[in-house]
C-alpha atoms as a PDB file:
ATOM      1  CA  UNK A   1      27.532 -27.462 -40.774  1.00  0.00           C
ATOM      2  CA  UNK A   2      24.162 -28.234 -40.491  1.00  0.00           C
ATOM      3  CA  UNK A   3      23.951 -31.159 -38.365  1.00  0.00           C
ATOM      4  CA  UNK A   4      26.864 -28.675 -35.772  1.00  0.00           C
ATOM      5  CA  UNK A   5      24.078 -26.052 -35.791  1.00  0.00           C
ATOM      6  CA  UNK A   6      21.349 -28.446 -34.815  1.00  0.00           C
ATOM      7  CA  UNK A   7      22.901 -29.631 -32.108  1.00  0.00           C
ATOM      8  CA  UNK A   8      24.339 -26.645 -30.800  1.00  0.00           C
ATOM      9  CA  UNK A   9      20.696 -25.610 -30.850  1.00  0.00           C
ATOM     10  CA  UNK A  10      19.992 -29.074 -29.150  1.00  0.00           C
ATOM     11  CA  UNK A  11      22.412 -27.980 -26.112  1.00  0.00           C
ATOM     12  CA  UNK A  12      20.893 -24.018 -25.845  1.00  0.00           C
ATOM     13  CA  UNK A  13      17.465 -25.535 -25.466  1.00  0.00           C
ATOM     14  CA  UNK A  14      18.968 -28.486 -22.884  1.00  0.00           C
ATOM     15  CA  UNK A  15      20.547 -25.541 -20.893  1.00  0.00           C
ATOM     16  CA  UNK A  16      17.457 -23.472 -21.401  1.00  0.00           C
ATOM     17  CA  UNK A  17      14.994 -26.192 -19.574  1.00  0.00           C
ATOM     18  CA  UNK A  18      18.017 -26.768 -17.123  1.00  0.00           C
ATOM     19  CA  UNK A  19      18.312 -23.497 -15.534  1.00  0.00           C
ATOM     20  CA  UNK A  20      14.222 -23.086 -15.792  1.00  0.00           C
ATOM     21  CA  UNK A  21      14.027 -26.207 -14.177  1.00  0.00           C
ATOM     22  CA  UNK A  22      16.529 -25.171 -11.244  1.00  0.00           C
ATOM     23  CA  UNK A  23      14.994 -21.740 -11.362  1.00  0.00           C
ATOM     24  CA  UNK A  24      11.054 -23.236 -10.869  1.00  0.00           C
ATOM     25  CA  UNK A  25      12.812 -25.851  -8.421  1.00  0.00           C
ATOM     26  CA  UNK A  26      14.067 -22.595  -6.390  1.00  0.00           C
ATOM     27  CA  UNK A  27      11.000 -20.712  -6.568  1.00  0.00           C
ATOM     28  CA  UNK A  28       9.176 -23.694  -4.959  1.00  0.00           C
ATOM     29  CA  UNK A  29      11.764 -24.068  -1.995  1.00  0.00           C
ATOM     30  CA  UNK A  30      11.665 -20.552  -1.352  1.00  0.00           C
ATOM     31  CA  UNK A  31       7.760 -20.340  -1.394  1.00  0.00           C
ATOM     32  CA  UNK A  32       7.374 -23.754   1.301  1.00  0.00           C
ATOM     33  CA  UNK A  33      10.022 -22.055   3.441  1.00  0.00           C
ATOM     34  CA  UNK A  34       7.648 -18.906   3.268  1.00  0.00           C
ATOM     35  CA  UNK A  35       4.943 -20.770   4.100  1.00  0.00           C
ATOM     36  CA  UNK A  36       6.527 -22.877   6.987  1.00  0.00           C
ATOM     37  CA  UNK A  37       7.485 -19.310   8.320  1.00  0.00           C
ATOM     38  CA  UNK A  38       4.166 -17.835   7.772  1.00  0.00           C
ATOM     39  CA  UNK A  39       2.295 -20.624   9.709  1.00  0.00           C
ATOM     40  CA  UNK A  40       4.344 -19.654  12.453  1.00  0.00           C
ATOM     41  CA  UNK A  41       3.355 -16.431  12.708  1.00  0.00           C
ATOM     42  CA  UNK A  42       0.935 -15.507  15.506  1.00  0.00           C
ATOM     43  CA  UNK A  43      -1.027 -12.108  15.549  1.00  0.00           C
ATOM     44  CA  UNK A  44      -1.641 -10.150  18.246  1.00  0.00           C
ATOM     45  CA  UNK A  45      -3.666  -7.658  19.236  1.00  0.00           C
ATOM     46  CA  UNK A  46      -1.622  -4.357  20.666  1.00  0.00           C
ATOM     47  CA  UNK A  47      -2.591  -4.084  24.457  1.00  0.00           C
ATOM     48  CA  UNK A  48      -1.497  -1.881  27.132  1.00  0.00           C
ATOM     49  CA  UNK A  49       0.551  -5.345  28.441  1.00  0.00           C
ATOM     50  CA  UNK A  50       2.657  -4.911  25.445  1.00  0.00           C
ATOM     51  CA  UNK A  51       4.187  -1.678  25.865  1.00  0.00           C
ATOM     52  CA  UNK A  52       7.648  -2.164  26.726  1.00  0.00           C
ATOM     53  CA  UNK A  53       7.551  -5.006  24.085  1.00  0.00           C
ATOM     54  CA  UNK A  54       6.390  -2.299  21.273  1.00  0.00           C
ATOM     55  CA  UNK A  55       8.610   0.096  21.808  1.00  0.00           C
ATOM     56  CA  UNK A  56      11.758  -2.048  21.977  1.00  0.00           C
ATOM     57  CA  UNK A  57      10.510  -3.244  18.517  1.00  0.00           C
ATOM     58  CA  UNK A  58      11.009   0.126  17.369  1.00  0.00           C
ATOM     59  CA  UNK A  59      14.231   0.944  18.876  1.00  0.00           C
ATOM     60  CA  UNK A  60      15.637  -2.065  17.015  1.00  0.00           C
ATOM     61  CA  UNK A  61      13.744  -2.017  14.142  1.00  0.00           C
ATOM     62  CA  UNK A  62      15.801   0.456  11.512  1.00  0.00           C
ATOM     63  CA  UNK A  63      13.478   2.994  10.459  1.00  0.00           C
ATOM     64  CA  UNK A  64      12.930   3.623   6.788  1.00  0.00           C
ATOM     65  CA  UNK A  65      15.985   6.258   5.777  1.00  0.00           C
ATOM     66  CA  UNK A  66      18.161   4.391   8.756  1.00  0.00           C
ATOM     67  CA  UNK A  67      18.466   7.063  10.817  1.00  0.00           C
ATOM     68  CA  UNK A  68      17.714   6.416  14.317  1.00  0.00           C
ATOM     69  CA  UNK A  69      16.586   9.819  15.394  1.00  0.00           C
ATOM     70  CA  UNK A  70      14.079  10.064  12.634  1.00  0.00           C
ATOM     71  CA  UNK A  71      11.998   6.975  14.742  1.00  0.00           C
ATOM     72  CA  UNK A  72       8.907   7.357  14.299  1.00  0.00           C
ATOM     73  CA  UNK A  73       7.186   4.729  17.238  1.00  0.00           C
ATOM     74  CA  UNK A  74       4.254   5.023  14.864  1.00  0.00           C
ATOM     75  CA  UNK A  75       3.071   7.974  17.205  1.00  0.00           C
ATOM     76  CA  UNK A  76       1.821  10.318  14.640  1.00  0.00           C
ATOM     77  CA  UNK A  77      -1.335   8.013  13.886  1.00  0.00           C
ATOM     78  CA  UNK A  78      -3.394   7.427  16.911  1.00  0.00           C
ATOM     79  CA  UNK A  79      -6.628   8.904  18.490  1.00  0.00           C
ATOM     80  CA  UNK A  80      -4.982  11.441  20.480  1.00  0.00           C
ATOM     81  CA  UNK A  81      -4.880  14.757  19.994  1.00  0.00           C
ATOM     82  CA  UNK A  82      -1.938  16.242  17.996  1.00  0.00           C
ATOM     83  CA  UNK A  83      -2.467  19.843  19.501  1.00  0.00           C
ATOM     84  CA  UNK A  84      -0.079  20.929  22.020  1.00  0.00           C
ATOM     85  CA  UNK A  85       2.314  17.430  21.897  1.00  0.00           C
ATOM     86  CA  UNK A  86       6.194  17.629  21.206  1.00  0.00           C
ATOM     87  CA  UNK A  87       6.885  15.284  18.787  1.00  0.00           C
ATOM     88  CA  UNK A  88      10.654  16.658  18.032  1.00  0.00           C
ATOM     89  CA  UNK A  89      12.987  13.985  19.009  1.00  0.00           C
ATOM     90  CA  UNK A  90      13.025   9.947  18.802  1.00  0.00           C
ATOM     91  CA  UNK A  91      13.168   9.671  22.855  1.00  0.00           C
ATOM     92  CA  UNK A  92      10.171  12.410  23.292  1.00  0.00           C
ATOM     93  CA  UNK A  93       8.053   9.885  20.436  1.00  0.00           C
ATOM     94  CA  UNK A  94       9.886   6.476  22.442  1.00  0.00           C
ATOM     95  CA  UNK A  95       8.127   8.048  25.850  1.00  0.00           C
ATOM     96  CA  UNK A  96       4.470   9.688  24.272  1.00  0.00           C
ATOM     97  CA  UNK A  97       4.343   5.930  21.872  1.00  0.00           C
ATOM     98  CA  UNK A  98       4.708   3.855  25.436  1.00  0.00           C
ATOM     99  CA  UNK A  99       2.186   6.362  26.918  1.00  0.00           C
ATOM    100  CA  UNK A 100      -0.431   5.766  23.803  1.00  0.00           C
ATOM    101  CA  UNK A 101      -0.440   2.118  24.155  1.00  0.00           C
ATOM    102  CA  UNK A 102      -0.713   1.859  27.843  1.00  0.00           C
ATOM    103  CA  UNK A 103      -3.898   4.569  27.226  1.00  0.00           C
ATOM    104  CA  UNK A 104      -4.970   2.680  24.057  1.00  0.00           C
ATOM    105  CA  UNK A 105      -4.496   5.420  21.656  1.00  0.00           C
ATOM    106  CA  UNK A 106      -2.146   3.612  19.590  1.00  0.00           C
ATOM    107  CA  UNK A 107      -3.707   0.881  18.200  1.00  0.00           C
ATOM    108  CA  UNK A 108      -3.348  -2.064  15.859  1.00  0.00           C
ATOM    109  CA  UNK A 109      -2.008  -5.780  15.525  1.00  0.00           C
ATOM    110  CA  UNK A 110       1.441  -7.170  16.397  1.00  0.00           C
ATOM    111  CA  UNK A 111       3.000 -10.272  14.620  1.00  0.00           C
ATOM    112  CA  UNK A 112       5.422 -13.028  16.377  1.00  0.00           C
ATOM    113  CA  UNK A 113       7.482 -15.200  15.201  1.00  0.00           C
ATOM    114  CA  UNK A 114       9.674 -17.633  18.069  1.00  0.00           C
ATOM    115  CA  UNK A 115       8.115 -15.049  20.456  1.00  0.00           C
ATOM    116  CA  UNK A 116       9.534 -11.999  18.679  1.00  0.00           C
ATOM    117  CA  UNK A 117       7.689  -8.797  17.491  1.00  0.00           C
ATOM    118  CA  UNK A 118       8.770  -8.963  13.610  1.00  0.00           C
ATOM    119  CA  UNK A 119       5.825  -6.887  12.487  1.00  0.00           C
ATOM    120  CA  UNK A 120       3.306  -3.919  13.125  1.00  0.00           C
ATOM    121  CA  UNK A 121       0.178  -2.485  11.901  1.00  0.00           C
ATOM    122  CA  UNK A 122      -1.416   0.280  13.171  1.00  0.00           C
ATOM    123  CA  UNK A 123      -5.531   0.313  12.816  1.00  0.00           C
ATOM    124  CA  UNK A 124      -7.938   2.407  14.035  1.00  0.00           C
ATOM    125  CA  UNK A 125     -11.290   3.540  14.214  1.00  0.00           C
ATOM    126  CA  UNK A 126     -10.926   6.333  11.698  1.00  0.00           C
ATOM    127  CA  UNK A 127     -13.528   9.018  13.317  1.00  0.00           C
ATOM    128  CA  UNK A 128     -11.330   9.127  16.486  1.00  0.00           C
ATOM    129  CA  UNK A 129      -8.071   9.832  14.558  1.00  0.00           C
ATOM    130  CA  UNK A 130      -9.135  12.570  13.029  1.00  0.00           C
ATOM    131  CA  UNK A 131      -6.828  15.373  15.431  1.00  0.00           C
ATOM    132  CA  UNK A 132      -3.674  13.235  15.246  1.00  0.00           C
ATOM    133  CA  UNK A 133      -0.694  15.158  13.419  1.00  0.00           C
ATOM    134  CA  UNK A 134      -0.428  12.839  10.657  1.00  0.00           C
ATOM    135  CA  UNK A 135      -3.856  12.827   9.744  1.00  0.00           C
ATOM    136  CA  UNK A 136      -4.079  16.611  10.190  1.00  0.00           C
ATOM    137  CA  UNK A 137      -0.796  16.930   7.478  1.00  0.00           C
ATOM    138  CA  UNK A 138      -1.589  14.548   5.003  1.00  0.00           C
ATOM    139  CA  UNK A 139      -5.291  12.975   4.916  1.00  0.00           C
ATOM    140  CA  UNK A 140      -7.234  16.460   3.481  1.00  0.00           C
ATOM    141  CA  UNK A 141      -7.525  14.360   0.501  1.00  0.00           C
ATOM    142  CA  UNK A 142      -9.507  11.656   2.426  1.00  0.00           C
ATOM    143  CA  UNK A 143     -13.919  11.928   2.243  1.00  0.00           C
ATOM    144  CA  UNK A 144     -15.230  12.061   5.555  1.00  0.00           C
ATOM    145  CA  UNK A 145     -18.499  10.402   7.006  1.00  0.00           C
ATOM    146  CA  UNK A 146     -20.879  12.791   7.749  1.00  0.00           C
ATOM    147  CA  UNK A 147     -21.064  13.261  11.548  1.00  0.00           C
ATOM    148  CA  UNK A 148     -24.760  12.072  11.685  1.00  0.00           C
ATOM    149  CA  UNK A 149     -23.893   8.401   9.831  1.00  0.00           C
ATOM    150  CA  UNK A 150     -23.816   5.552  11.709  1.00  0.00           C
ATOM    151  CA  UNK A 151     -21.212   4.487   9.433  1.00  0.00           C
ATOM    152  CA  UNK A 152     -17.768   2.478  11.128  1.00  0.00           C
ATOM    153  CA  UNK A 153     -14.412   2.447   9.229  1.00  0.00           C
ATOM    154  CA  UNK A 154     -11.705   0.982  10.463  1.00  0.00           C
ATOM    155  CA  UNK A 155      -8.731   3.148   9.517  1.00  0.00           C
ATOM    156  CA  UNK A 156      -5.294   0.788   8.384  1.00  0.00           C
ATOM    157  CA  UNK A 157      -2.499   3.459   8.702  1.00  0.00           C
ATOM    158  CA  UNK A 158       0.820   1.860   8.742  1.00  0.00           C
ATOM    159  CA  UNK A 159       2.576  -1.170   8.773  1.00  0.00           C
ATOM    160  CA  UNK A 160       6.343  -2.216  10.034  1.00  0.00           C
ATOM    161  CA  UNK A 161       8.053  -5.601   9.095  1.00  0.00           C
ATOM    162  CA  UNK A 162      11.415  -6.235  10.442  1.00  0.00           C
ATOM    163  CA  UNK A 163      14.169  -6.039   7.390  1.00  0.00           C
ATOM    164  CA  UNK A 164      14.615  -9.868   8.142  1.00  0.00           C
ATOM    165  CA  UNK A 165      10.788 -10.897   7.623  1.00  0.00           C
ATOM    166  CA  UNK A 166       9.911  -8.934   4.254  1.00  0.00           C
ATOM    167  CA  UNK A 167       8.217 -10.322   1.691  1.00  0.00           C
ATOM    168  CA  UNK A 168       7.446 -13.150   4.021  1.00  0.00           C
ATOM    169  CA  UNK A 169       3.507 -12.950   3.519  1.00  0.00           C
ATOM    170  CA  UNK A 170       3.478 -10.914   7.317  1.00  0.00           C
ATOM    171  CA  UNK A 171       1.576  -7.699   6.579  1.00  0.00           C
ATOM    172  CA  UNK A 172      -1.041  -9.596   4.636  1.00  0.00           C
ATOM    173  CA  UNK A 173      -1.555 -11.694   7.936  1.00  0.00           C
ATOM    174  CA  UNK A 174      -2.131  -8.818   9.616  1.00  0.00           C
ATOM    175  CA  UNK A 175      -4.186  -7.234   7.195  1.00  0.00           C
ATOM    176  CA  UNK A 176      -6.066 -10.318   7.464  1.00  0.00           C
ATOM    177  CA  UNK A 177      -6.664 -10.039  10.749  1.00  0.00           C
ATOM    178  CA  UNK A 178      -7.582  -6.909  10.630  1.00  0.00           C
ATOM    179  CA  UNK A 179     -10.244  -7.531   8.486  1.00  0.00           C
ATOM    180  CA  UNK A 180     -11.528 -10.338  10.798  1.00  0.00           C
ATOM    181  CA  UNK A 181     -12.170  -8.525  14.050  1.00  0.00           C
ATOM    182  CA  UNK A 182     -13.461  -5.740  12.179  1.00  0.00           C
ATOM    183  CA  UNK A 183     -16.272  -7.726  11.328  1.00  0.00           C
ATOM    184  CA  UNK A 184     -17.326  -8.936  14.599  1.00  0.00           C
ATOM    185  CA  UNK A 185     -16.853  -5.332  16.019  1.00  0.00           C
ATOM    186  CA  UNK A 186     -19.327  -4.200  13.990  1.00  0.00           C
ATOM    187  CA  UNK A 187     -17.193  -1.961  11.100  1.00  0.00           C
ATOM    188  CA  UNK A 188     -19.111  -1.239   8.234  1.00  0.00           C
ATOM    189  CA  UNK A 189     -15.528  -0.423   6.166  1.00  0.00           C
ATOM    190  CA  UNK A 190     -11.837  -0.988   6.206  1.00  0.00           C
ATOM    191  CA  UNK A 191     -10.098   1.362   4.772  1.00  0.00           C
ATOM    192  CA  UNK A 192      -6.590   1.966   3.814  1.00  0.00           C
ATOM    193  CA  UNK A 193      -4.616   4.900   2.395  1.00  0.00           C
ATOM    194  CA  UNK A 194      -1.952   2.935  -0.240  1.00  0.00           C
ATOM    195  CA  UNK A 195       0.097   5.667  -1.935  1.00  0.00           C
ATOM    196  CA  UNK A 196       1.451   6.337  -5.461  1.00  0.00           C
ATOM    197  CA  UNK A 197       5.007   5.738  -6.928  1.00  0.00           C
ATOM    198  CA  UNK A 198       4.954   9.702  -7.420  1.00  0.00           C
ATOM    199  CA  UNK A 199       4.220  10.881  -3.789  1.00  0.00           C
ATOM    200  CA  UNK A 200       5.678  12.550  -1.269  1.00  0.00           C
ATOM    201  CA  UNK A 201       6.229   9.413   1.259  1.00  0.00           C
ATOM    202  CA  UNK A 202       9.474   7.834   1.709  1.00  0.00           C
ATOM    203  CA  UNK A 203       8.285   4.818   1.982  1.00  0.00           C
ATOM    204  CA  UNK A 204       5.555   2.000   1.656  1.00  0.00           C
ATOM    205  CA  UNK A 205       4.869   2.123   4.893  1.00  0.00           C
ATOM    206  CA  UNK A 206       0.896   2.287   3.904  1.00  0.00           C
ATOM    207  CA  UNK A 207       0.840  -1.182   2.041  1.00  0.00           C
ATOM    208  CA  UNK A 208       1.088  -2.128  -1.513  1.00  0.00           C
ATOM    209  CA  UNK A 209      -2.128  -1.147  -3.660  1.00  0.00           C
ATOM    210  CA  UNK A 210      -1.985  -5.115  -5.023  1.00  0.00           C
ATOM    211  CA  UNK A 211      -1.830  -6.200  -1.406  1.00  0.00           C
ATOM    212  CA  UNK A 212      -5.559  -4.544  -0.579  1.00  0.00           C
ATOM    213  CA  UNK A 213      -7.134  -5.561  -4.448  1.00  0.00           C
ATOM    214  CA  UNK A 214      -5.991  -9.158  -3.381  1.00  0.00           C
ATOM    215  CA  UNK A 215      -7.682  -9.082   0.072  1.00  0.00           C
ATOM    216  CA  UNK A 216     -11.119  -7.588  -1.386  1.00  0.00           C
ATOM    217  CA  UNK A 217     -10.140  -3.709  -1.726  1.00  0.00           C
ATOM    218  CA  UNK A 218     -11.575  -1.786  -4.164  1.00  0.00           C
ATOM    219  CA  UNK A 219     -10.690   2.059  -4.625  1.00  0.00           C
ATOM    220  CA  UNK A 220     -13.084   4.216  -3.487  1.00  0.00           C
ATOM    221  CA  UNK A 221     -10.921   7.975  -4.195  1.00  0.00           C
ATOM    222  CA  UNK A 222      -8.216   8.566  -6.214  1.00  0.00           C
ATOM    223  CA  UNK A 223      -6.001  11.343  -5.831  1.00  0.00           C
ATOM    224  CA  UNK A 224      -2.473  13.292  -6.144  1.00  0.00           C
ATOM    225  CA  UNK A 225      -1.393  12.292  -3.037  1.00  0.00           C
ATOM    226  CA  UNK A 226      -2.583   8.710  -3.308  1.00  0.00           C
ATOM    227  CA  UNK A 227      -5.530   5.984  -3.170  1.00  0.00           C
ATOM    228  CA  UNK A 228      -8.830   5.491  -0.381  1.00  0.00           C
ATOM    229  CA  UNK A 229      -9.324   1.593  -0.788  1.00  0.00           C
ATOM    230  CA  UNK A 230     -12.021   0.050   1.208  1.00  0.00           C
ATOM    231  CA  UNK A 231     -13.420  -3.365   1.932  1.00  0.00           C
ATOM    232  CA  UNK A 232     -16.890  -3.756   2.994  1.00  0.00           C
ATOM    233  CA  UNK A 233     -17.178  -5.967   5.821  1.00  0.00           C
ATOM    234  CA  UNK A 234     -19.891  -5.762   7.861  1.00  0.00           C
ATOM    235  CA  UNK A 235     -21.830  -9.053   8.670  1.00  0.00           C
END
C-alpha cells in the first residue's frame, strides 16, 4: 500500500510540474506575441489632419455599456467651453468631437497598429479644461493651482483601446508618450484622475492606479470619488 501511495504521489507531482510547465510555456508565448504587437505600435499625436480618422474610431469602437447612442467621442474633456453646447445625442457629440479636433480642443495621443487607430488618450493642459462639462460634473474634488503659479500640469483624462488590443501594453505606450513630450513642453506635472472600485464611473476609462505607480505616479489627493496621481517631469 505504501509503495501504491508513493507513486501515486510520484504521478500528482509529474502532472503538477507538467501543466506548470505548459502553463509558464503559455505565459511566455503570450507575453513575446505582446511584445511583437507592442513594437508595432506607433503613437501619434491627435492633429486637426486626423479628424475624420478619430471619429470613425469612435463610431466603431463599442463604447463601454455597448450602446451606440451613449458615444461619447471623448467630447466632454477638452478646453472648450461646456456652457451653452448640446451634448444630447451620439451624432450632435460625432459633429462638436470632429469640430474640437480640427480647432484643437480635443487633445491627446492616437495609437496604430497596420495603420489602424486601436487606441486613444485624451491629454491636456489642465488650466484650459477647466469649463468643459466633465470637468465641471466630476473634478470638484481635484486641488487647483493658484492662478498666479507658473505651475504646468498636463491633465491625462481618458483613454480608449479597441476590445481587440486590451491588455496589449497600448495605454501604457501612450501614457509613455505622454510623459515624454510633456517634458520638452515644459510641464512641471502629469497628472491623472484613476478612480476607485467603489465610484460612480462605469468604467476604467481613467487608467488603472498600478498603471501610473509603475510609470512614476505617486498620489498626490485621495478622495471619495477617486485618486490625483502626478508625475513630476519637468527637465
Amino acid at each position: 500500500m505504501e509503495i501504491k501511495r508513493n507513486e501515486e504521489k510520484g504521478t500528482e507531482q509529474k502532472d503538477k510540474e507538467r501543466k506548470d510547465k505548459e502553463r509558464k510555456d503559455k505565459e511566455r508565448k503570450d507575453n513575446e506575441e505582446i511584445d511583437n504587437e507592442r513594437k508595432d505600435i506607433v503613437i501619434k499625436k491627435l492633429t486637426p489632419e486626423f479628424a475624420e480618422d478619430y471619429v470613425h474610431f469612435f463610431d466603431t469602437t463599442e463604447h463601454d455599456d455597448n450602446i451606440p447612442e451613449h458615444k461619447c467621442y471623448c467630447v466632454c474633456w477638452c478646453n472648450a467651453d461646456y456652457e451653452g453646447k448640446d451634448f444630447s445625442s451620439a451624432e450632435k457629440r460625432r459633429k462638436t468631437a470632429f469640430e474640437y479636433v480640427k480647432g484643437s480642443n480635443i487633445q491627446g495621443y492616437l495609437a496604430f497598429y497596420n495603420e489602424q487607430i486601436v487606441g486613444w488618450c485624451n491629454a491636456n493642459t489642465k488650466a484650459d479644461c477647466l469649463k468643459c462639462a466633465s470637468w465641471r460634473r466630476f473634478m470638484s474634488y481635484v486641488p487647483l493651482e493658484d492662478t498666479n503659479s507658473e505651475v504646468k500640469v498636463k491633465s491625462i483624462f481618458c483613454f480608449v483601446i479597441a476590445p481587440d488590443m486590451k491588455r496589449k501594453g497600448i495605454a501604457t505606450r501612450l501614457l509613455e508618450r505622454v510623459c515624454l513630450d510633456a517634458q520638452t513642453e515644459g510641464y512641471d506635472y502629469v497628472e491623472s484622475y484613476p478612480y476607485k472600485e467603489s465610484s460612480y464611473q462605469s468604467s476604467d476609462f481613467g487608467g488603472h492606479y498600478e498603471m501610473y505607480l509603475k510609470n512614476g505616479f505617486s498620489v498626490s489627493t485621495e478622495a471619495v470619488q477617486g485618486l490625483v496621481m502626478r508625475r513630476y517631469v519637468k527637465q
